[in-house]
C-alpha atoms as a PDB file:
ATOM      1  CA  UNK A   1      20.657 -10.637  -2.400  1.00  0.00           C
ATOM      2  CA  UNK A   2      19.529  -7.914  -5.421  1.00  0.00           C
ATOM      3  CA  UNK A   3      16.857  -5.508  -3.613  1.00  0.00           C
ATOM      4  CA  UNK A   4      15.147  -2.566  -5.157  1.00  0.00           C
ATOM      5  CA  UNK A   5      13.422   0.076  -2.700  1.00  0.00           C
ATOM      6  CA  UNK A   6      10.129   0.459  -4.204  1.00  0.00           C
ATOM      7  CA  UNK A   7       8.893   3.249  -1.656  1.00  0.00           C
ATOM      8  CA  UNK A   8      10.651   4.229   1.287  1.00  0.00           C
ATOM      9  CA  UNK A   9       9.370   6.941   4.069  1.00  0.00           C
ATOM     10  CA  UNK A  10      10.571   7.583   7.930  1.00  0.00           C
ATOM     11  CA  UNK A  11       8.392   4.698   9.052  1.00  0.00           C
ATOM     12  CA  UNK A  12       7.993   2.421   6.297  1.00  0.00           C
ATOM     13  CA  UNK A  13      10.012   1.265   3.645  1.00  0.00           C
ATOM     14  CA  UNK A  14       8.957  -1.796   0.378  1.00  0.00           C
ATOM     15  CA  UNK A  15      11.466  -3.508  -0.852  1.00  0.00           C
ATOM     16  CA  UNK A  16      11.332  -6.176  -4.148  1.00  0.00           C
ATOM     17  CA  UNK A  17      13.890  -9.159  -3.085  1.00  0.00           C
ATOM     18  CA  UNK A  18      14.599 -11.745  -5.167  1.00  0.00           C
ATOM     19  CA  UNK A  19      17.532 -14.560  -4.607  1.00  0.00           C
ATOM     20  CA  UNK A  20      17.916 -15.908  -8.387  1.00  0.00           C
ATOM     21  CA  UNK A  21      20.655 -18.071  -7.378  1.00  0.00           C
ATOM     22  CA  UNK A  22      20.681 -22.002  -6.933  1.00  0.00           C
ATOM     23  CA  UNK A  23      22.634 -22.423  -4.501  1.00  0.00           C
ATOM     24  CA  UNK A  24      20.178 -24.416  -1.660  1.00  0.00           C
ATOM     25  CA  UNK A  25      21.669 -24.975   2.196  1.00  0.00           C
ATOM     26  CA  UNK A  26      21.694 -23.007   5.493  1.00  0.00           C
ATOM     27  CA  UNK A  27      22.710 -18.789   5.539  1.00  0.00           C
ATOM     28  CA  UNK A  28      25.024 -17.149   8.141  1.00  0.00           C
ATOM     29  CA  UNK A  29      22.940 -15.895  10.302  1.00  0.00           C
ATOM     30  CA  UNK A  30      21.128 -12.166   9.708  1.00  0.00           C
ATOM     31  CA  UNK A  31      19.440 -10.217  12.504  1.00  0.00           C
ATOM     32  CA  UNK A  32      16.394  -7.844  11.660  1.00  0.00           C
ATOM     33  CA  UNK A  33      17.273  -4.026  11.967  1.00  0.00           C
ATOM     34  CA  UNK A  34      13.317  -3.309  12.051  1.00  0.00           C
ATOM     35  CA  UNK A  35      10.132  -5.178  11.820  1.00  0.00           C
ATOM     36  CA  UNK A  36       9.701  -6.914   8.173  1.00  0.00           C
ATOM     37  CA  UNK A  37       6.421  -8.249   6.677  1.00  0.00           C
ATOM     38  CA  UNK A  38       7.651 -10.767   3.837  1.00  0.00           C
ATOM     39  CA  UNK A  39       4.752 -11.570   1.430  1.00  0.00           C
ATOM     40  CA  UNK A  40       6.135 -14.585  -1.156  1.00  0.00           C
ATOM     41  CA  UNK A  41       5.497 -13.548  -4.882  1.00  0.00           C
ATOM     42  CA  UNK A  42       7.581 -16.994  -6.734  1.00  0.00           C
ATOM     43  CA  UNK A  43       9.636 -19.611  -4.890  1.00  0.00           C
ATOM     44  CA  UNK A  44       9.271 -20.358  -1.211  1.00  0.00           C
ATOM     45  CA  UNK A  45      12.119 -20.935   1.744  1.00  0.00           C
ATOM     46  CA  UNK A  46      12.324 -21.584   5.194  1.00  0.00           C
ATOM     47  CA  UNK A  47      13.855 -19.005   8.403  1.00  0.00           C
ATOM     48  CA  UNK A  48      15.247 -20.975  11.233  1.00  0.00           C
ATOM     49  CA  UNK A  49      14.348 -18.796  14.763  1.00  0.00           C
ATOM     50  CA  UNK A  50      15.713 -19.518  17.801  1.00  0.00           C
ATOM     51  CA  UNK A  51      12.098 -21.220  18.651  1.00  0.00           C
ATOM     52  CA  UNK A  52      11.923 -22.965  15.239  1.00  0.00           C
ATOM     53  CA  UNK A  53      11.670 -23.181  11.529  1.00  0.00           C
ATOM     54  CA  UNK A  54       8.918 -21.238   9.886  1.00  0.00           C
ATOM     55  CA  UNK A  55       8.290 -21.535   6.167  1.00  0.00           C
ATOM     56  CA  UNK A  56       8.072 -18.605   3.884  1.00  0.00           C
ATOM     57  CA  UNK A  57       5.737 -19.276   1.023  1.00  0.00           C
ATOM     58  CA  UNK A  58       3.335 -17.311  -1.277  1.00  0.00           C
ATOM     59  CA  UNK A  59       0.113 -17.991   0.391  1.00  0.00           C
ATOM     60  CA  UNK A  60       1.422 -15.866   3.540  1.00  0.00           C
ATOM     61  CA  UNK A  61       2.845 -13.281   5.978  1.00  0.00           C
ATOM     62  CA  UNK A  62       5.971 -14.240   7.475  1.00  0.00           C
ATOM     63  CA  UNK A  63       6.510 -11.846  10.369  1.00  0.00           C
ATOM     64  CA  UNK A  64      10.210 -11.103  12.072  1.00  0.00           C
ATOM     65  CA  UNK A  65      10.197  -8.962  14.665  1.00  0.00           C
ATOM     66  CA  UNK A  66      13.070  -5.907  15.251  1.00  0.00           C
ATOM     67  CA  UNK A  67      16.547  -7.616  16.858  1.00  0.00           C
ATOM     68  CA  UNK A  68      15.587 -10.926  16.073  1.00  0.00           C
ATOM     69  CA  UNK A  69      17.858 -13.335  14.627  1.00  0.00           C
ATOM     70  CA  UNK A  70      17.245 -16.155  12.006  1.00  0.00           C
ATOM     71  CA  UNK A  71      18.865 -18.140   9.019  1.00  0.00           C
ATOM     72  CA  UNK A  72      17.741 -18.231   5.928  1.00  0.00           C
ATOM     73  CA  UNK A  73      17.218 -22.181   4.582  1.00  0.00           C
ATOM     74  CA  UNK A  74      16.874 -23.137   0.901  1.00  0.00           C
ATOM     75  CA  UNK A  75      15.668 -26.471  -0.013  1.00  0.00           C
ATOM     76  CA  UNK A  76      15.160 -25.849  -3.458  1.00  0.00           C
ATOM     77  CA  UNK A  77      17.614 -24.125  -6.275  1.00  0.00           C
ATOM     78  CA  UNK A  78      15.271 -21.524  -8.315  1.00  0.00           C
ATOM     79  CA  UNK A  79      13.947 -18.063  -8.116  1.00  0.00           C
ATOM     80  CA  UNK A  80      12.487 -16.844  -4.651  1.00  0.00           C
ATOM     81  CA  UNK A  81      10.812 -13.379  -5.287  1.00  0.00           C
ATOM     82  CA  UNK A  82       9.659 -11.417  -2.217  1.00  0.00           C
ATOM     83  CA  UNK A  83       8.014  -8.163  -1.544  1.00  0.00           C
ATOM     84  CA  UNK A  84       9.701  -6.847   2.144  1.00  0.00           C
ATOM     85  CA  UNK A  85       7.303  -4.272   4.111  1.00  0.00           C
ATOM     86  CA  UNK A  86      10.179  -2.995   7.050  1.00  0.00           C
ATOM     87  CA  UNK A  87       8.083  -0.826   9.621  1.00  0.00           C
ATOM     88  CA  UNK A  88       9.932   1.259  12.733  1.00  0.00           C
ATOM     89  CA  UNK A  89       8.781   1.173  16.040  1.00  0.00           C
ATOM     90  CA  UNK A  90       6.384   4.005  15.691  1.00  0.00           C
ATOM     91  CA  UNK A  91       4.718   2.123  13.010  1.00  0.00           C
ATOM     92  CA  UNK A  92       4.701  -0.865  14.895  1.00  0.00           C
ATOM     93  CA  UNK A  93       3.717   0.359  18.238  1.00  0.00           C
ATOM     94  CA  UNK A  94       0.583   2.284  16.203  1.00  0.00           C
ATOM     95  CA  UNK A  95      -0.202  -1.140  14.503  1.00  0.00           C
ATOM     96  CA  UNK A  96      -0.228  -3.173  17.720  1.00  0.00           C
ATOM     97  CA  UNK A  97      -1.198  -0.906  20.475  1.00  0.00           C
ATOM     98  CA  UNK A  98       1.326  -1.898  22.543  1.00  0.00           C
ATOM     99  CA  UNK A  99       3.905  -0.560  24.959  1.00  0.00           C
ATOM    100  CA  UNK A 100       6.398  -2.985  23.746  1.00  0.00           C
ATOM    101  CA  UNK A 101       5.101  -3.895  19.832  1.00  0.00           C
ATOM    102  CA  UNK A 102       5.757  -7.235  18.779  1.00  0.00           C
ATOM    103  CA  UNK A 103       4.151  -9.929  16.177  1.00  0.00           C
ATOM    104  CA  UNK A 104       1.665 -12.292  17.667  1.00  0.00           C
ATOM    105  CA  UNK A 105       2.573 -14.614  15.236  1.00  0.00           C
ATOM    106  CA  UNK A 106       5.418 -15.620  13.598  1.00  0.00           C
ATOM    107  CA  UNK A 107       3.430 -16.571   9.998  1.00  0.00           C
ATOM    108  CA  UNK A 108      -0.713 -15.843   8.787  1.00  0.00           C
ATOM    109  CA  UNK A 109      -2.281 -17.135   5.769  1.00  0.00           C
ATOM    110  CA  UNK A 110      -2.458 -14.435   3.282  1.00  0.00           C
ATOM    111  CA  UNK A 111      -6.189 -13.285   2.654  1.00  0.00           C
ATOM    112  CA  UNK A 112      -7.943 -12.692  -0.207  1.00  0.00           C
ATOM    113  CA  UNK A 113      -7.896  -8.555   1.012  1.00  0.00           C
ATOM    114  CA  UNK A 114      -4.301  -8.764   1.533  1.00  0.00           C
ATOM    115  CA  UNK A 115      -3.657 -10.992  -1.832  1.00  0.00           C
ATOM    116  CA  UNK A 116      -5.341  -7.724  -3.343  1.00  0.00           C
ATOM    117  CA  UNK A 117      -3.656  -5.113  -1.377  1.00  0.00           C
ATOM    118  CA  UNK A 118      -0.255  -6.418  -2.103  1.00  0.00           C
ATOM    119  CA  UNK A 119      -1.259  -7.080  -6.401  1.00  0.00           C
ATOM    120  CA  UNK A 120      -2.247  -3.163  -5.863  1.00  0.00           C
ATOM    121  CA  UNK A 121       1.250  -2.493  -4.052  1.00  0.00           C
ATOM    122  CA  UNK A 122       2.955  -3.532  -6.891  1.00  0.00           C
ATOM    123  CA  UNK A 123       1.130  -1.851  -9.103  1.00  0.00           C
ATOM    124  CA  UNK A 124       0.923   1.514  -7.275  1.00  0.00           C
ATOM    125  CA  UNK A 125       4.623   1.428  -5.594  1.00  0.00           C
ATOM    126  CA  UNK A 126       5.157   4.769  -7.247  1.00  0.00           C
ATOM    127  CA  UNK A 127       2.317   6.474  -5.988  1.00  0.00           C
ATOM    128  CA  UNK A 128       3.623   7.442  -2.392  1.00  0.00           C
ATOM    129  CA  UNK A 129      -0.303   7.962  -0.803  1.00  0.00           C
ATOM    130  CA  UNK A 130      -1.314   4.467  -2.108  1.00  0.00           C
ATOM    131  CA  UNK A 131       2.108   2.245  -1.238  1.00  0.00           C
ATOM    132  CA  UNK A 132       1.581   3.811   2.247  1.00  0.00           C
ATOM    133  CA  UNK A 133      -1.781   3.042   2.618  1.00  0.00           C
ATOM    134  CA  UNK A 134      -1.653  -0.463   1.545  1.00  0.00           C
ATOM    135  CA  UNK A 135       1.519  -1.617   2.951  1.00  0.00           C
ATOM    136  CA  UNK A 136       0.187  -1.063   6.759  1.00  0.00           C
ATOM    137  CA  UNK A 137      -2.805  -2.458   5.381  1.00  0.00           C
ATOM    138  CA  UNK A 138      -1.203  -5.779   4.750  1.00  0.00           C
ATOM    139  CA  UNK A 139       0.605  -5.432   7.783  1.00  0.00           C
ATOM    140  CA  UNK A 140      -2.158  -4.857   9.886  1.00  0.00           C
ATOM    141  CA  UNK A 141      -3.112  -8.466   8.935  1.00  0.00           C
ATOM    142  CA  UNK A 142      -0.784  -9.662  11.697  1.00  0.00           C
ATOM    143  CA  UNK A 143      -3.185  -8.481  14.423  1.00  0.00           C
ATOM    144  CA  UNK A 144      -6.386  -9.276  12.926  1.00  0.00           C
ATOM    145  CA  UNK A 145      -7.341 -11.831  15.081  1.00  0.00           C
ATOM    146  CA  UNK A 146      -5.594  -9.572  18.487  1.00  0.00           C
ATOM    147  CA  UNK A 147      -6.997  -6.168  17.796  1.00  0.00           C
ATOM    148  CA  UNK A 148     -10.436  -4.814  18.735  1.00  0.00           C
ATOM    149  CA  UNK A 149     -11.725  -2.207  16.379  1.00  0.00           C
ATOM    150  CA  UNK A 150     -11.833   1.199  17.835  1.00  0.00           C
ATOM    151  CA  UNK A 151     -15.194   3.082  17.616  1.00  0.00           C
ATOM    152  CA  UNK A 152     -15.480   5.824  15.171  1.00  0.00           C
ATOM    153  CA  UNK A 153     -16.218   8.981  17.585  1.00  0.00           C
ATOM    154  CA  UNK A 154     -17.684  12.001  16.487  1.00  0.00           C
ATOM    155  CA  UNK A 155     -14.154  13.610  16.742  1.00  0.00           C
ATOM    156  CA  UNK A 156     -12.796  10.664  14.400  1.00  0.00           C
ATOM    157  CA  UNK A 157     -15.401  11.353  11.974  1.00  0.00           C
ATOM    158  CA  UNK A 158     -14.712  15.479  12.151  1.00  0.00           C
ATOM    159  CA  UNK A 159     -10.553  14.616  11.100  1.00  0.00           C
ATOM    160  CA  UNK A 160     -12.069  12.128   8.735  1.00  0.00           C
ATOM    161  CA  UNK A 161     -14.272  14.997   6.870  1.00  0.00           C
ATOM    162  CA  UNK A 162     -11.180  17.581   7.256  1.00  0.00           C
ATOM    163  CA  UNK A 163      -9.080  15.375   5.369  1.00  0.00           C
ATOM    164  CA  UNK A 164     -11.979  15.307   2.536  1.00  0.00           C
ATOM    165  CA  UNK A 165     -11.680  18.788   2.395  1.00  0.00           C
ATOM    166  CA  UNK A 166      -8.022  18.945   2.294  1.00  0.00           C
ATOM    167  CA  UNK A 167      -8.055  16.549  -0.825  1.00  0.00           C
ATOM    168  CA  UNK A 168     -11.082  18.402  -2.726  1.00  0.00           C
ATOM    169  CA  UNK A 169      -8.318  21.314  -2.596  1.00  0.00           C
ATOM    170  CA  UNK A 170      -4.999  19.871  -2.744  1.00  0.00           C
ATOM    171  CA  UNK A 171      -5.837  16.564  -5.325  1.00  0.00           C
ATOM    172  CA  UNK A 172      -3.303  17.605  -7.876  1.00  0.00           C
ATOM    173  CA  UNK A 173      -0.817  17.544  -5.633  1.00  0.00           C
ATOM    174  CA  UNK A 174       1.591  14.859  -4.200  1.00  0.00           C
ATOM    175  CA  UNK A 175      -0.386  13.783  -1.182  1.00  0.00           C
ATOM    176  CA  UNK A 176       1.460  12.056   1.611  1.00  0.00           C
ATOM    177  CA  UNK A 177      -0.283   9.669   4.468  1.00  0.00           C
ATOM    178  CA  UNK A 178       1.762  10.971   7.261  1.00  0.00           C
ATOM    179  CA  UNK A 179       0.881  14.941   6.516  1.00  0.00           C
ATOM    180  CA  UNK A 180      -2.477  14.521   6.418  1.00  0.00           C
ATOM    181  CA  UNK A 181      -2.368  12.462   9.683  1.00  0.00           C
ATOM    182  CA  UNK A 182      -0.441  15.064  11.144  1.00  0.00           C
ATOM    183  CA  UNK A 183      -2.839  17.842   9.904  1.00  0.00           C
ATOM    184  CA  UNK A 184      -6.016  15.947  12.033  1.00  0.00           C
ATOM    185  CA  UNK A 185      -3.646  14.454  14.822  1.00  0.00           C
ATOM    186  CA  UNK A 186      -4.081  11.271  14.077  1.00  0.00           C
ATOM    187  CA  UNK A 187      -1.500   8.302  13.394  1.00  0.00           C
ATOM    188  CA  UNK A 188      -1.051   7.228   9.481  1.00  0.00           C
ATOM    189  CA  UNK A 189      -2.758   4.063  10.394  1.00  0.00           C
ATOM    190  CA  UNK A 190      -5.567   5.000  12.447  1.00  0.00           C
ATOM    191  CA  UNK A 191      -6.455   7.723   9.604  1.00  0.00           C
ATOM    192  CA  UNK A 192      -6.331   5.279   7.190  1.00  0.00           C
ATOM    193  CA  UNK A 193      -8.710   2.548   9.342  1.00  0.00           C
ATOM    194  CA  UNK A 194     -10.938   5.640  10.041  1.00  0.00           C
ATOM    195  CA  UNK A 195     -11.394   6.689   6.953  1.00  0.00           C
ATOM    196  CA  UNK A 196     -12.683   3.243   5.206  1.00  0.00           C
ATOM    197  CA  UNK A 197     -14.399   3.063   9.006  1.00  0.00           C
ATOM    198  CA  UNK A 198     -16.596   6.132   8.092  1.00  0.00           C
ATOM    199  CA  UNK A 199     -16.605   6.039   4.037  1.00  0.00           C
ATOM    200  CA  UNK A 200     -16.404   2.434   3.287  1.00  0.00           C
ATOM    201  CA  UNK A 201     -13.048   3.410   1.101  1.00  0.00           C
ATOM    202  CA  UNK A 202      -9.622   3.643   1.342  1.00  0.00           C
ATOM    203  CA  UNK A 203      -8.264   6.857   1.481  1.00  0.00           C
ATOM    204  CA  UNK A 204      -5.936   6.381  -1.634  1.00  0.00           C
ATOM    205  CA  UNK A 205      -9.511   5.178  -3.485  1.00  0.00           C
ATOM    206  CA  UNK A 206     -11.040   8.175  -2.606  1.00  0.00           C
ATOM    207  CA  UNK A 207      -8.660  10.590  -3.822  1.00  0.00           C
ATOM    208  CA  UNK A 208      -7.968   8.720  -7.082  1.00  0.00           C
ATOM    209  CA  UNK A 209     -12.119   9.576  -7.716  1.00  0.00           C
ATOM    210  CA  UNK A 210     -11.459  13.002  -6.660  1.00  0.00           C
ATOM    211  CA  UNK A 211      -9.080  13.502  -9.458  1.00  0.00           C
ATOM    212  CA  UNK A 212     -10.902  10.992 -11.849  1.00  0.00           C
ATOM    213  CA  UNK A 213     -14.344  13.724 -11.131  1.00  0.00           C
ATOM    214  CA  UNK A 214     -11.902  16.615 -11.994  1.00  0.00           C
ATOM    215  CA  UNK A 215     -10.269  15.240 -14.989  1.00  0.00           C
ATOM    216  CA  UNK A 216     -14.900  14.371 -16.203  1.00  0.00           C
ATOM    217  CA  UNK A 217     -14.631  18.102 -15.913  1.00  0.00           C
ATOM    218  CA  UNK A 218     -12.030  18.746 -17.622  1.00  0.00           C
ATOM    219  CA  UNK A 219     -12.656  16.844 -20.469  1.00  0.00           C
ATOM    220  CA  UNK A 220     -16.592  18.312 -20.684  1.00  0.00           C
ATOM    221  CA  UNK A 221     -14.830  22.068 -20.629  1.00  0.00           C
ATOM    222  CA  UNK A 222     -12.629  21.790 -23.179  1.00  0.00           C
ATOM    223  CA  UNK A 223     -13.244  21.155 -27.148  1.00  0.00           C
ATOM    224  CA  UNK A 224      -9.459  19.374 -27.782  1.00  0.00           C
ATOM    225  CA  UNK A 225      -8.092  18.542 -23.974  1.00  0.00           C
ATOM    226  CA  UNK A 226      -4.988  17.043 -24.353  1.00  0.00           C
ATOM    227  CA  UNK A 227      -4.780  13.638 -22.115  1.00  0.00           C
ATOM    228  CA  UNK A 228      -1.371  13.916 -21.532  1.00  0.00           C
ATOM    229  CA  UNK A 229      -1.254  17.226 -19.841  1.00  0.00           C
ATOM    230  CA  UNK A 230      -4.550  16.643 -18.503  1.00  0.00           C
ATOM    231  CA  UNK A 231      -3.447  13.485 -16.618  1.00  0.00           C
ATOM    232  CA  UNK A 232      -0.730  15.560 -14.878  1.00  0.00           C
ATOM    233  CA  UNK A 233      -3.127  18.724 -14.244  1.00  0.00           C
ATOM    234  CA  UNK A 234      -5.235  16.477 -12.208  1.00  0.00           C
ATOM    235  CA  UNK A 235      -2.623  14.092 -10.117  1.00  0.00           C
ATOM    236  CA  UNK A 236      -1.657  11.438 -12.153  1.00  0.00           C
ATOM    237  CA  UNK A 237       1.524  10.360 -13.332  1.00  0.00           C
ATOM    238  CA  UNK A 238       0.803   9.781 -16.199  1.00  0.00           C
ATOM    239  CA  UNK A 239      -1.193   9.493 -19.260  1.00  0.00           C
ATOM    240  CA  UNK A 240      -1.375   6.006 -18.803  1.00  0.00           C
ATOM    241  CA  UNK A 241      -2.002   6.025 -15.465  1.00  0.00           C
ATOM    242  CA  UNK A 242      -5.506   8.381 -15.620  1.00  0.00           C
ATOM    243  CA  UNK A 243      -6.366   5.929 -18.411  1.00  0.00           C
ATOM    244  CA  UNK A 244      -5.970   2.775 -16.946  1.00  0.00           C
ATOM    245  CA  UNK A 245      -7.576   4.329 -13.961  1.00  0.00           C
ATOM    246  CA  UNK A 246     -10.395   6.286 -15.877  1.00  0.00           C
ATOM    247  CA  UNK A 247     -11.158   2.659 -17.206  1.00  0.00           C
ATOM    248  CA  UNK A 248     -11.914   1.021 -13.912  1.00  0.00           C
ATOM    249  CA  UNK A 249     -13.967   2.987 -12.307  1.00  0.00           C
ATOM    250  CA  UNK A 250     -16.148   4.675 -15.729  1.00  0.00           C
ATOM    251  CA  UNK A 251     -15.987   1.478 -17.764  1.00  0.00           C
ATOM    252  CA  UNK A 252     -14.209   3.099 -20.784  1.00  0.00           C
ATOM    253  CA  UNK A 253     -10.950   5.297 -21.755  1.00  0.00           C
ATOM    254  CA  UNK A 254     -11.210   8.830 -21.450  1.00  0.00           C
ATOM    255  CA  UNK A 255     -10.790   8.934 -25.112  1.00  0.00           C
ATOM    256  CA  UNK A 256     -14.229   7.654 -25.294  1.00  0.00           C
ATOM    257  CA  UNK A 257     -15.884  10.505 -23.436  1.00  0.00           C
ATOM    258  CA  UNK A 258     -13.458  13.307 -25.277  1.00  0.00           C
ATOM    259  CA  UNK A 259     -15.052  11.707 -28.489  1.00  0.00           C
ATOM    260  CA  UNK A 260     -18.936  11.783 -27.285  1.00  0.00           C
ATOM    261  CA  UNK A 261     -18.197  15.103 -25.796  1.00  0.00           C
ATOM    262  CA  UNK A 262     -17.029  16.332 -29.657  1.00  0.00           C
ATOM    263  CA  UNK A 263     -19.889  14.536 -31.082  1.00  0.00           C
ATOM    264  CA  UNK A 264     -22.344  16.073 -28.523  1.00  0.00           C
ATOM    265  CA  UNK A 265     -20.442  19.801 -29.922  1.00  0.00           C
ATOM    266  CA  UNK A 266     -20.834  18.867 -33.188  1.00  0.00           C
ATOM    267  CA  UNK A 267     -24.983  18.834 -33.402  1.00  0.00           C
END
């Protein structure tokens, strides 16, 4: 079936599948190299397990663990459009807390948070910080219900605070999950829990206002910024990118504040 890797790292990979075809029936039988997360976008089917049939729909998670082996079932010709989150062991086992990581469940209704995180993954597949971020976010939904929260420690919130200062330095740059884990000794997904644990925001959030706070600047220091280059000066990948994100978070287009900022000159 067409699939296009839409971010891929030594842990984690998302992958867009679709199967446009019509053809409806029983697959040969495929066993999982690594632990997938399938979240239904259009279309729906059924896996047959060894303990079962379990539908895969868009309203949730449908959870295969590493080894496991299953056929695919289609009941209905049409497009079936999936986003595939494929985690290693590491990832897993740092997920789970468990010797021996497995899913608890084999499907669980899609939240409203994880509805959003995965819209957001879409979106932001190019931004490697972000798809990080929220794919284990919508994985961790598969231990929701299993997991006790760990406590936020004093030596939790000290990495937490580190990795603030690490992005008020390094925002421009391509910031990856894993090295600033590794900079506080921390796994990618207990940073990431910590840090909306202690801040009440995700980390990718909070460095997307760092750079929206340094582009303000920008734009108030200079008489004729140009968005284009300013949008890559600060982290973004593009002009469209700071605008659409300048626009959420201020309420209007940076082209707005350039102009009150000329007006402002002007008197």
């Amino acid at each position: 079936m067409p699939q296009v890797v839409r971010f891929e790292w030594e842990s984690l990979a998302v992958v867009d599948w679709h199967c446009p075809g019509d053809a409806v029936g029983t697959g040969a039988e495929e066993r999982a190299p690594a632990y997938k997360v399938s979240i239904g976008r259009v279309g729906a089917h059924a896996c047959h397990f060894s303990d079962g049939q379990v539908a895969a729909d868009t309203a949730g998670l449908l959870l295969i663990n590493a080894g496991e082996s299953f056929r695919p079932i289609r009941r209905t010709p049409g497009l079936d459009r999936r986003t595939l989150i494929s985690l290693s062991e590491k990832a897993m086992r740092d997920l789970a807390g468990d010797a021996a990581p497995r899913f608890p469940h084999r499907y669980v209704p899609l939240s409203a948070g994880a509805a959003l995180a995965h819209n957001a993954l879409i979106d932001r597949a190019t931004d490697p910080l972000a798809a990080h971020e929220l794919a284990l976010a919508i994985a961790s939904e598969a231990f929701v219900a299993d997991r006790a929260p760990r406590p936020v420690t004093r030596p939790i919130r000290d990495a937490v605070h580190a990795v603030r200062e690490t992005l008020a330095a390094r925002y421009a740059e391509r910031v990856l999950l894993d090295d600033l884990a590794a900079a506080v000794a921390l796994s990618p997904t207990h940073l990431s829990r910590s840090f909306h644990a202690v801040l009440g925001v995700r980390l990718h959030h909070y460095l997307t206002r760092v750079r929206l706070l340094a582009a303000l600047e920008r734009l108030r220091g200079q008489a004729r910024p140009d968005l284009a280059a300013l949008a890559l000066e600060v982290g973004f990948s593009s002009h469209s990118h700071l605008t659409t994100a300048f626009r959420l978070f201020f309420g209007v287009p940076p082209s707005v504040i350039r102009a009150g900022i000329w007006k402002r000159a002007a008197r």
